[in-house]
Protein backbone atom coordinates (compact mmCIF):
# COMPACT_ATOMS: atom_id res chain seq x y z
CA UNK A 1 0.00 0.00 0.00
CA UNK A 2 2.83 2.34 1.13
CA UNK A 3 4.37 1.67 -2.48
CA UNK A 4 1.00 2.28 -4.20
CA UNK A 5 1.25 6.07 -2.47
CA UNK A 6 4.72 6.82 -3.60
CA UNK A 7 4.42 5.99 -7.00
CA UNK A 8 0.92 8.24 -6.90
CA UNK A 9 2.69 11.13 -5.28
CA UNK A 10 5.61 10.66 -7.95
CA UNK A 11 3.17 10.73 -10.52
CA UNK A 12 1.37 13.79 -9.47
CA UNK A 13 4.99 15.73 -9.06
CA UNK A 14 5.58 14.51 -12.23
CA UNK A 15 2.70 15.84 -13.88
CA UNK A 16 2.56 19.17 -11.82
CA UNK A 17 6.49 20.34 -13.02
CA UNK A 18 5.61 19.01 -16.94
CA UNK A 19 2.27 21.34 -17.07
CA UNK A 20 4.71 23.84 -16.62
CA UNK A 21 7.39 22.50 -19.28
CA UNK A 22 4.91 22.11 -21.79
CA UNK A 23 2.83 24.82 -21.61
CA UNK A 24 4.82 26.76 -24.51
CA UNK A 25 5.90 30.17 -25.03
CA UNK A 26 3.43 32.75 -23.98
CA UNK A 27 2.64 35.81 -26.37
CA UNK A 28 2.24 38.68 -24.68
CA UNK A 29 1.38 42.02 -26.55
CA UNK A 30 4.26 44.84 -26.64
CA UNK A 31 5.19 47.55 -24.56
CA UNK A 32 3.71 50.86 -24.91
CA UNK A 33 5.14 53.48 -26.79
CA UNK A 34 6.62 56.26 -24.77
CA UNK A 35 5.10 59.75 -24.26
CA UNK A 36 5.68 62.83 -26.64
CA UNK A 37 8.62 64.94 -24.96
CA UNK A 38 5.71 67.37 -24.76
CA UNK A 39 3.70 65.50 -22.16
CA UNK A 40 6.64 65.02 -19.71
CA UNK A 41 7.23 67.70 -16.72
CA UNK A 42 9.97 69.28 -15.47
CA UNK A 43 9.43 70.03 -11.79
CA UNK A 44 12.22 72.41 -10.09
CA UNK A 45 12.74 72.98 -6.75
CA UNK A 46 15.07 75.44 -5.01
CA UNK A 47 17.69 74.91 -3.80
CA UNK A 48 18.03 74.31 0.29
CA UNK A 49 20.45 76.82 2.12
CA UNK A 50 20.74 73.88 4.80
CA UNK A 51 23.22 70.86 3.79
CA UNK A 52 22.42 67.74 5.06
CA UNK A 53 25.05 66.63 8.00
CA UNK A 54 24.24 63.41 9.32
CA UNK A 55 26.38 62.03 11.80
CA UNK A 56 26.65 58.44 11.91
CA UNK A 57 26.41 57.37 15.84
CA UNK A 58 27.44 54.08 15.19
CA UNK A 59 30.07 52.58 12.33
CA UNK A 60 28.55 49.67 9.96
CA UNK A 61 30.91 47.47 12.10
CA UNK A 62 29.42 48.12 15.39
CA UNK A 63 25.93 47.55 13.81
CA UNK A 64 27.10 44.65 12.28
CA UNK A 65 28.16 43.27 15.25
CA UNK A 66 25.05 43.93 17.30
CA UNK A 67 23.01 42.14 14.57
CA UNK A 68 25.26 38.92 14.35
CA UNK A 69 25.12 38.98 17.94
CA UNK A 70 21.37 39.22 18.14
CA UNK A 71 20.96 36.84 15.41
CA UNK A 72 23.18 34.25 17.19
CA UNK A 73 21.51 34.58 20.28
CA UNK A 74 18.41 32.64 19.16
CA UNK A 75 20.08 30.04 18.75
């Protein structure tokens, strides 16, 4: 019985991955064509007296750490 239910569930793998292989190649219609340079925008925006200065608090390495740490400790 136990060999009757292997050879089913072999079949049915077997016939699930080959729908696949045989379905063909699939037509699909093609891309649109792009829009007229006219109907694209241009949106400006002035330019900010402030510059960004972010200040890292910690390095990539100390973040690294902490999360290979963390990660390890679930285990």
């Amino acid at each position: 019985m136990r060999r009757l239910q292997q050879l089913s569930m072999v079949a049915v793998l077997t016939l699930m991955l080959a729908t696949g292989a045989l379905a063909g190649i699939m037509e699909t219609p093609p891309a649109p064509e792009a829009p007229p340079a006219a109907a694209t925008v241009t949106i400006e925006t002035p330019p900010s007296d402030q510059q960004a200065s972010a200040v890292p608090s910690e390095s990539l390495a100390e973040v690294a750490l902490n999360l290979l740490q963390s990660a390890l400790s679930m285990f």
